[in-house]
C-alpha atoms as a PDB file:
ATOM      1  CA  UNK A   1       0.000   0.000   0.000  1.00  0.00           C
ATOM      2  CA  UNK A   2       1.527   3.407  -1.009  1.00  0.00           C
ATOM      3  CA  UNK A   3       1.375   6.447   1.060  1.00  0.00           C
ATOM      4  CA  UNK A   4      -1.267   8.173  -0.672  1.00  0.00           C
ATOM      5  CA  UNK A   5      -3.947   5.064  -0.021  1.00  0.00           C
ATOM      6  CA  UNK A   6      -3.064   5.566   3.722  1.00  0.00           C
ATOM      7  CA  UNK A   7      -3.457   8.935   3.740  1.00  0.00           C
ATOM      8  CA  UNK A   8      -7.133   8.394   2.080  1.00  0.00           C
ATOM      9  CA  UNK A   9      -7.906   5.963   4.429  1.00  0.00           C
ATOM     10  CA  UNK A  10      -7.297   8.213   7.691  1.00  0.00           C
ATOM     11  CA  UNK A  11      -8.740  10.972   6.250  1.00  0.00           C
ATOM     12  CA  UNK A  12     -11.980   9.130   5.818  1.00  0.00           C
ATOM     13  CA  UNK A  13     -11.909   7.487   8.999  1.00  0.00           C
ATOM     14  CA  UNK A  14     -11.100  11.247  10.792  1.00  0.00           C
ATOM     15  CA  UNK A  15     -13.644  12.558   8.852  1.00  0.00           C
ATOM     16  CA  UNK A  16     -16.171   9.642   9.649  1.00  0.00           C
ATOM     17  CA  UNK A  17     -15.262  10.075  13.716  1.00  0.00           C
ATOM     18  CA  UNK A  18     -13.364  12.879  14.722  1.00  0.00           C
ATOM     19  CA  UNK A  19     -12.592  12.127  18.209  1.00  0.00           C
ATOM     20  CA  UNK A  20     -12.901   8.172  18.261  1.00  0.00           C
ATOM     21  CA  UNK A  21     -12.593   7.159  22.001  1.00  0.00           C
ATOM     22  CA  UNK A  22     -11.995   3.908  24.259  1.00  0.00           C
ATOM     23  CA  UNK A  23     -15.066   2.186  25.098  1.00  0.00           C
ATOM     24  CA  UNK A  24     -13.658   1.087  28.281  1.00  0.00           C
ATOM     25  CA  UNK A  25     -15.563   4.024  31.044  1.00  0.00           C
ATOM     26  CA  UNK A  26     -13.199   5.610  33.036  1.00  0.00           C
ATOM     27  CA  UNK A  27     -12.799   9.548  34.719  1.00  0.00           C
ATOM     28  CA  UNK A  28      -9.133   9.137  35.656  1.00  0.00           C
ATOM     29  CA  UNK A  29      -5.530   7.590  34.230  1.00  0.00           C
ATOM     30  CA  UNK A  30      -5.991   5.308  37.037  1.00  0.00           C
ATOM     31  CA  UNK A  31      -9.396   3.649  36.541  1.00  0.00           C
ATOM     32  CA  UNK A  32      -8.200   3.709  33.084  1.00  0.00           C
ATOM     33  CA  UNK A  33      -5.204   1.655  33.887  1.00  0.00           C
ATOM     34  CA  UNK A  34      -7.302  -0.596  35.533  1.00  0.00           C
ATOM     35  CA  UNK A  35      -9.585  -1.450  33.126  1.00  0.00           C
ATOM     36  CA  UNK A  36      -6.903  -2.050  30.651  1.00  0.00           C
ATOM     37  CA  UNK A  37      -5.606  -4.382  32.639  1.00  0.00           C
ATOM     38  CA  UNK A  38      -8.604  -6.061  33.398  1.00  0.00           C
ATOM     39  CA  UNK A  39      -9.280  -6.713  29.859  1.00  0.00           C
ATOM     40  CA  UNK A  40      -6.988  -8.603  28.578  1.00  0.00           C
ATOM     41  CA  UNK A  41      -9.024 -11.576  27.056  1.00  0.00           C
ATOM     42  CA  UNK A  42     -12.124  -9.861  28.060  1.00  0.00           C
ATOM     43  CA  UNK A  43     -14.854  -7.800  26.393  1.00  0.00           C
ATOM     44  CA  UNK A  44     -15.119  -3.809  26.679  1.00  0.00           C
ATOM     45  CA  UNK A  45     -18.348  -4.521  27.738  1.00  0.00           C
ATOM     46  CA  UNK A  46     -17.519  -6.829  30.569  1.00  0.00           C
ATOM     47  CA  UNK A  47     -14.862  -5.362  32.263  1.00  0.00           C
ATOM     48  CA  UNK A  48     -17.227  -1.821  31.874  1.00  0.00           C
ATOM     49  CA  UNK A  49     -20.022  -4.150  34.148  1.00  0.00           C
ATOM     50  CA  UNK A  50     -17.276  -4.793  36.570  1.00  0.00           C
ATOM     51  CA  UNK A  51     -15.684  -1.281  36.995  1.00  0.00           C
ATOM     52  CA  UNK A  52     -18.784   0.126  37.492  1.00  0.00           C
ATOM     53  CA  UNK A  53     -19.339  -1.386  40.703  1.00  0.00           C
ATOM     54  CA  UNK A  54     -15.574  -1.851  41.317  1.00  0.00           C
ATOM     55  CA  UNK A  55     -14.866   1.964  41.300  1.00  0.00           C
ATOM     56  CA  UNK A  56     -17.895   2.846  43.293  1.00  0.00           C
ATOM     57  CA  UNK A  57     -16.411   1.324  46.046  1.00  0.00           C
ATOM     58  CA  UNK A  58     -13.109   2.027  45.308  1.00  0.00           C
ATOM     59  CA  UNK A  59     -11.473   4.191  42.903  1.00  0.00           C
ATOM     60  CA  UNK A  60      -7.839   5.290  43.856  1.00  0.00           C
ATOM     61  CA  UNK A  61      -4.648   2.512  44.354  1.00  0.00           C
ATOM     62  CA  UNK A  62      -5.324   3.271  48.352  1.00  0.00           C
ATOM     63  CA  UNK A  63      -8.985   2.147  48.086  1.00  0.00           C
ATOM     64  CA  UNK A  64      -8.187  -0.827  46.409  1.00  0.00           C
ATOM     65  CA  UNK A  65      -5.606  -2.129  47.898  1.00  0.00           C
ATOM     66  CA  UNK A  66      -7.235  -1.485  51.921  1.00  0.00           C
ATOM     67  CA  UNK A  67      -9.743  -4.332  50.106  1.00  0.00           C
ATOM     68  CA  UNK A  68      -6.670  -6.939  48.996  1.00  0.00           C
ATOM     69  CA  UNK A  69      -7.058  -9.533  47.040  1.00  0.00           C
ATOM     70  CA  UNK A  70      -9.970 -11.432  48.869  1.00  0.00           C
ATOM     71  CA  UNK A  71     -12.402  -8.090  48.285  1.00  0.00           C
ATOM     72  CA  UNK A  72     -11.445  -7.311  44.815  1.00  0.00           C
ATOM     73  CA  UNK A  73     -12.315 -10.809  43.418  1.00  0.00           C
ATOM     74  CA  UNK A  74     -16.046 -10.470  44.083  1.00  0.00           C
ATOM     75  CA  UNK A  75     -15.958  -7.245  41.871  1.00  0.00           C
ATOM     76  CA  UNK A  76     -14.027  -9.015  38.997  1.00  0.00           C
ATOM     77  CA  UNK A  77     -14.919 -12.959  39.054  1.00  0.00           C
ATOM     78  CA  UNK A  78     -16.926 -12.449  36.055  1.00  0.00           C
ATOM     79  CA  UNK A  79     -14.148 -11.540  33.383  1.00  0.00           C
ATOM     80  CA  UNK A  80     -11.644 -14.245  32.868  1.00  0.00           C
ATOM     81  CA  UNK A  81      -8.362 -15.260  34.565  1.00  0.00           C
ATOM     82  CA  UNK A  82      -9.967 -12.755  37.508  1.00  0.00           C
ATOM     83  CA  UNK A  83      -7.399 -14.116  40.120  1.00  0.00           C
ATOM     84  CA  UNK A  84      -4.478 -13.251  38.190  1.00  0.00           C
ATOM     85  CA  UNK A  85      -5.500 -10.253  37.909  1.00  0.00           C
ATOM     86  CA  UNK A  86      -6.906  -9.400  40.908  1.00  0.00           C
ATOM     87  CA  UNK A  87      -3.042 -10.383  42.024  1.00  0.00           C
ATOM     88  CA  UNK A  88      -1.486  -8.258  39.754  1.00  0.00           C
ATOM     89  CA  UNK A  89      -4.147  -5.473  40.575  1.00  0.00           C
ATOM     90  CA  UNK A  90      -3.278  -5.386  44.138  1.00  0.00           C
ATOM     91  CA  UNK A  91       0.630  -5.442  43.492  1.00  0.00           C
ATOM     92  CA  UNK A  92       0.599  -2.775  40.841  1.00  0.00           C
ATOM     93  CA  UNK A  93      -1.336  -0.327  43.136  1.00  0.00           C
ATOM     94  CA  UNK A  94       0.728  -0.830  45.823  1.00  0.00           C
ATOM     95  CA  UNK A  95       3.609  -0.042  43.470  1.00  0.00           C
ATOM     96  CA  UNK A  96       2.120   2.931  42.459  1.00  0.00           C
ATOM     97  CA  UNK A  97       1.498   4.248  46.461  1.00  0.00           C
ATOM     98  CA  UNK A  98       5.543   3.145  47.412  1.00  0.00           C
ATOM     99  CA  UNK A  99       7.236   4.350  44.332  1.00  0.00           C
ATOM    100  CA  UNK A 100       5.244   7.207  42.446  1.00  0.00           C
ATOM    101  CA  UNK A 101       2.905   8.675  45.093  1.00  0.00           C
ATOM    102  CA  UNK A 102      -0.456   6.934  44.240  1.00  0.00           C
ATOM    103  CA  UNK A 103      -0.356   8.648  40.323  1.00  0.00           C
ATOM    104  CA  UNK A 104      -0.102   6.488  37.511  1.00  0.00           C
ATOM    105  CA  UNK A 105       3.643   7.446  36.131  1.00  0.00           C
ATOM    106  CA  UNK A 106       3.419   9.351  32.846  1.00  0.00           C
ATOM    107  CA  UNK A 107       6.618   6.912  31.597  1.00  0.00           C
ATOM    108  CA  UNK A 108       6.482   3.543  29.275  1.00  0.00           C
ATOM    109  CA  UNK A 109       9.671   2.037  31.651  1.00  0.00           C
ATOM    110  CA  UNK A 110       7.603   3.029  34.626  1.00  0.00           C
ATOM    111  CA  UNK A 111       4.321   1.806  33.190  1.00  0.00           C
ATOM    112  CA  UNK A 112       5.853  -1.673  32.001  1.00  0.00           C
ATOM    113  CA  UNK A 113       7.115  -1.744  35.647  1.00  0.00           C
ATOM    114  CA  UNK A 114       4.178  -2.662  37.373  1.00  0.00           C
ATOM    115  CA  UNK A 115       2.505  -6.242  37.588  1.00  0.00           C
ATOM    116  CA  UNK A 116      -0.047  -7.347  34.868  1.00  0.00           C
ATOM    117  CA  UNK A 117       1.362  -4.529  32.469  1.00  0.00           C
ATOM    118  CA  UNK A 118       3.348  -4.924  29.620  1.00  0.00           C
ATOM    119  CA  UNK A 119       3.646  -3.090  26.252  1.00  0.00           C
ATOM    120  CA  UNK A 120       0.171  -2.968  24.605  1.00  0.00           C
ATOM    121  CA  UNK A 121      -1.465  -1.577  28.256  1.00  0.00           C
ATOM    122  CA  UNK A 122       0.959   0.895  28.694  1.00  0.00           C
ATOM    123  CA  UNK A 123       0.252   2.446  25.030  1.00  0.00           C
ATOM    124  CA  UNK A 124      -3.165   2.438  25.587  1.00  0.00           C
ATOM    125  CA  UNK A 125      -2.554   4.831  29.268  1.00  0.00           C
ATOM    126  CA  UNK A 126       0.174   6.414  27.187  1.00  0.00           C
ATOM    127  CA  UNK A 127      -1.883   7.245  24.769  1.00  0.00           C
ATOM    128  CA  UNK A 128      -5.488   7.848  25.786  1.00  0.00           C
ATOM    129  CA  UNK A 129      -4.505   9.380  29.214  1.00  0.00           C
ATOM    130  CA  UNK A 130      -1.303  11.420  28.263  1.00  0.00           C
ATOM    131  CA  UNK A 131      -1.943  11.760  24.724  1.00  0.00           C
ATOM    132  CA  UNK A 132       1.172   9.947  23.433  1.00  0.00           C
ATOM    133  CA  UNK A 133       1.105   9.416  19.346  1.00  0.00           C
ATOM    134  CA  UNK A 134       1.001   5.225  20.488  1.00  0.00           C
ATOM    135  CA  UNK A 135      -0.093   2.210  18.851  1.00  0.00           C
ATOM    136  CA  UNK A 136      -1.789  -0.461  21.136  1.00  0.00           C
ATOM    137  CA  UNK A 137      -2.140  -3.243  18.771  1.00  0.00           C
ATOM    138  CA  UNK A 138      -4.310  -5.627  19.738  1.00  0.00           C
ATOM    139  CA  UNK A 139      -5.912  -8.812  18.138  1.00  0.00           C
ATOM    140  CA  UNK A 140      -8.171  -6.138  16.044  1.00  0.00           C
ATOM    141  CA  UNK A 141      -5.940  -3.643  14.906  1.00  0.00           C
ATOM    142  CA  UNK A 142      -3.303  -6.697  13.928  1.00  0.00           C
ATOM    143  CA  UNK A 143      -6.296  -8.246  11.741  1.00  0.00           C
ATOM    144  CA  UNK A 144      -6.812  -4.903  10.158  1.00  0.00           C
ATOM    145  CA  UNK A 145      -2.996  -3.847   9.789  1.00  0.00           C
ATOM    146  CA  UNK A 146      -2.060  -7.105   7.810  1.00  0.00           C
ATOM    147  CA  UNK A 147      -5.925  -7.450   5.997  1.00  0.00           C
ATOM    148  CA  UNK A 148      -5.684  -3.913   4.883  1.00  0.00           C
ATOM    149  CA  UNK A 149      -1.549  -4.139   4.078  1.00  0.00           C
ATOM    150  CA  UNK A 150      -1.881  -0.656   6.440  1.00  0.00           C
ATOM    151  CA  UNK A 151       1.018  -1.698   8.137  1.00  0.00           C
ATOM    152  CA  UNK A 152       1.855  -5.525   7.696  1.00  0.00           C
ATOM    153  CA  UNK A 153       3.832  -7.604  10.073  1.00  0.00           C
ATOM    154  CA  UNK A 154       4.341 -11.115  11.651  1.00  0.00           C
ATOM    155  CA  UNK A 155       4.178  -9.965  15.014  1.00  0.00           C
ATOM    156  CA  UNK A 156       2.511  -7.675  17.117  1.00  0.00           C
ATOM    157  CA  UNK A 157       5.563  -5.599  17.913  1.00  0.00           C
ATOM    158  CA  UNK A 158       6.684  -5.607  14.183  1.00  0.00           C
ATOM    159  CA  UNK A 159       2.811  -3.947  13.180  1.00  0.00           C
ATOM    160  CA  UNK A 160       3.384  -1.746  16.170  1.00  0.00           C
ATOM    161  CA  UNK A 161       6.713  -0.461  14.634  1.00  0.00           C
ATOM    162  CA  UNK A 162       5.365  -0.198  11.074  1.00  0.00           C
ATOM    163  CA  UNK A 163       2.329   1.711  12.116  1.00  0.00           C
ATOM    164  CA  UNK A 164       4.458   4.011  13.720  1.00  0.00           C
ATOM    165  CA  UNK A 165       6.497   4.528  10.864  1.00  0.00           C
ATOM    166  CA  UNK A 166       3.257   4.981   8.116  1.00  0.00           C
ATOM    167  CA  UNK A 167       0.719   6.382   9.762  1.00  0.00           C
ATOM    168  CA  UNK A 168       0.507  10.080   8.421  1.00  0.00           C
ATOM    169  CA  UNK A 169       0.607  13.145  10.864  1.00  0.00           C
ATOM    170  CA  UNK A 170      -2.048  14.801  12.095  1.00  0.00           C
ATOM    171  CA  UNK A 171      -3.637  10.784  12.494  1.00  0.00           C
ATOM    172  CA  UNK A 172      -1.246   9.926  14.825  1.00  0.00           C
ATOM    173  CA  UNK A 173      -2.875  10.251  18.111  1.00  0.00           C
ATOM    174  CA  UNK A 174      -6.493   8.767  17.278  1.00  0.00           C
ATOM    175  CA  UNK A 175      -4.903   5.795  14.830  1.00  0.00           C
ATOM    176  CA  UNK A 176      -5.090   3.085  17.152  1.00  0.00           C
ATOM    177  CA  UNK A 177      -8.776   3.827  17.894  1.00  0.00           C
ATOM    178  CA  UNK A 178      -9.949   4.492  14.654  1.00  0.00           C
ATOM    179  CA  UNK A 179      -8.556   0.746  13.597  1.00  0.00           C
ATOM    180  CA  UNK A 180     -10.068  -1.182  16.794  1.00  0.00           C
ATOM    181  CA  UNK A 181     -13.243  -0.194  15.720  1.00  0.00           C
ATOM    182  CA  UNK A 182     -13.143  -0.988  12.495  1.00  0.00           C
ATOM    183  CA  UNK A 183     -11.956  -4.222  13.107  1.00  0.00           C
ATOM    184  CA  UNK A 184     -14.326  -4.868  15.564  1.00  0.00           C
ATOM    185  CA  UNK A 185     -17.724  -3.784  14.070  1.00  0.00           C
ATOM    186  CA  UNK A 186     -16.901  -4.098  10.626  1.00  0.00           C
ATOM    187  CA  UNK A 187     -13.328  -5.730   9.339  1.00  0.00           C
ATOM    188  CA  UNK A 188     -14.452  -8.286  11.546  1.00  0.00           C
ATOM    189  CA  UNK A 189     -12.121 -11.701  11.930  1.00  0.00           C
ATOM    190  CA  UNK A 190     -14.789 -14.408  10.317  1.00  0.00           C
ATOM    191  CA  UNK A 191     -16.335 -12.035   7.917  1.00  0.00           C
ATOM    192  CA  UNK A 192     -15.439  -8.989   6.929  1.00  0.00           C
ATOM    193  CA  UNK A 193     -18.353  -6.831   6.240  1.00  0.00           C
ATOM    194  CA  UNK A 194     -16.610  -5.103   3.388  1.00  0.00           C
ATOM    195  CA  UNK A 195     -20.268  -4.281   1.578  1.00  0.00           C
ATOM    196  CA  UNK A 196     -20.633  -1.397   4.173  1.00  0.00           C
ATOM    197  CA  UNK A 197     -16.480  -0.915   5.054  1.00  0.00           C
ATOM    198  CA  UNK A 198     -15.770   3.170   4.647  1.00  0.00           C
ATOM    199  CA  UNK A 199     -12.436   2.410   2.749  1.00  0.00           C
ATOM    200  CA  UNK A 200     -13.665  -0.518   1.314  1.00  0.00           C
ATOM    201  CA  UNK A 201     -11.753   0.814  -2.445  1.00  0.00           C
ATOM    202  CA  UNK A 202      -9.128   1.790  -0.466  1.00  0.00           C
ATOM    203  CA  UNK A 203      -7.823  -1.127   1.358  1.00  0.00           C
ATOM    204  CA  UNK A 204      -5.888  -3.620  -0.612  1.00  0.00           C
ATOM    205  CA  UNK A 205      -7.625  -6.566   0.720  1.00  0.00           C
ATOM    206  CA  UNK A 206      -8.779  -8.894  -2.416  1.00  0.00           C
ATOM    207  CA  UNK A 207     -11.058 -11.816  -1.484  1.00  0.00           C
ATOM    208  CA  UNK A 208     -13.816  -8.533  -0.607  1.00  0.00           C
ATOM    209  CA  UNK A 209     -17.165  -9.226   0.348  1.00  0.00           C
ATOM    210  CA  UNK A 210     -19.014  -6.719  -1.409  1.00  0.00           C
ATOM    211  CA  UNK A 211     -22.760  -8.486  -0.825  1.00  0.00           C
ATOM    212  CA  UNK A 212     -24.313  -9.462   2.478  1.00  0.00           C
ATOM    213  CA  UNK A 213     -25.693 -12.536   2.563  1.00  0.00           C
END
């Protein structure tokens, strides 16, 4: 895919939502952090259930961690692998109390620090609480990186790299969201809805299905 296609596609996508946003609820870069971590192999929509009540009974790394382990796992036992991260939950918030004052550090090496975060979590705090220009590629925006040929790799790390590279200013900052959602309502992994796709001409995807059925 040239530059100019990728500069076609952003534009549309910008133009289609200009200020795409996480679907995960939060009001601060620590409930944020939170449900990022919760959701690893987990649904938005889940881990949005469980927050809800979670952070109306506690909301800072001080609140949660005076409930430990034992009193965070009612909050969380319905998204999966809930006692790992319930562990790693408790650690990383008393990490954040000892070593940065109870804020959630504005640094990747910091970020990747703490228990139960590694590279993909700390892009998406990076990015959607800090505004870093980041690229948490998930299992959507991997599909839709190598589908497209936006930014084709092998790995995870290797699309993050390449997306960093090709994305065009000014798209930068709202990339990563604008390709979860489109691989999650509509370049979707079994079917791609291409019939109704926004850059359905642009993308360089060849098998397209351009009829529902």
């Amino acid at each position: 895919m040239n530059a100019q296609k990728r500069q076609a596609i952003f534009s549309r996508l910008a133009e289609e939502n200009p200020h795409p946003k996480t679907e995960l609820e939060y009001r601060t870069p620590f409930e944020l952090l939170v449900a990022v971590m919760l959701s690893a192999q987990a649904t938005d929509a889940s881990v949005n259930l469980a927050t809800r009540k979670l952070f109306a009974r506690a909301s800072t790394p001080a609140d949660i961690l005076a409930l430990g382990e034992r009193g965070v796992r009612p909050f969380i036992q319905t998204i999966g692998l809930f006692r790992t991260k319930g562990k790693h939950l408790i650690a990383t918030c008393r990490l954040l109390i000892e070593r940065h004052g109870g804020e959630v550090p504005e640094s990747r090496e910091a970020l990747e620090a703490l228990p139960g975060v590694g590279r993909k979590t700390a892009n998406v705090v990076l990015n959607t609480a800090f505004g870093w220009e980041t690229f948490a590629v998930d299992t959507h925006i991997f599909r839709v990186s190598n589908r497209t040929k936006i930014a084709p790799g092998r790995t995870v790390l290797e699309v993050e790299r390449r997306l960093d590279r090709l994305v065009p200013e000014g798209y930068r900052l709202h990339a990563h969201h604008w390709l979860i959602l489109l691989g999650r309502y509509t370049c979707k992994a079994r079917r791609p809805e291409c019939w109704r796709c926004l850059i359905a001409d642009l993308c360089d995807y060849r098998p397209k299905l351009l009829e529902s059925k």
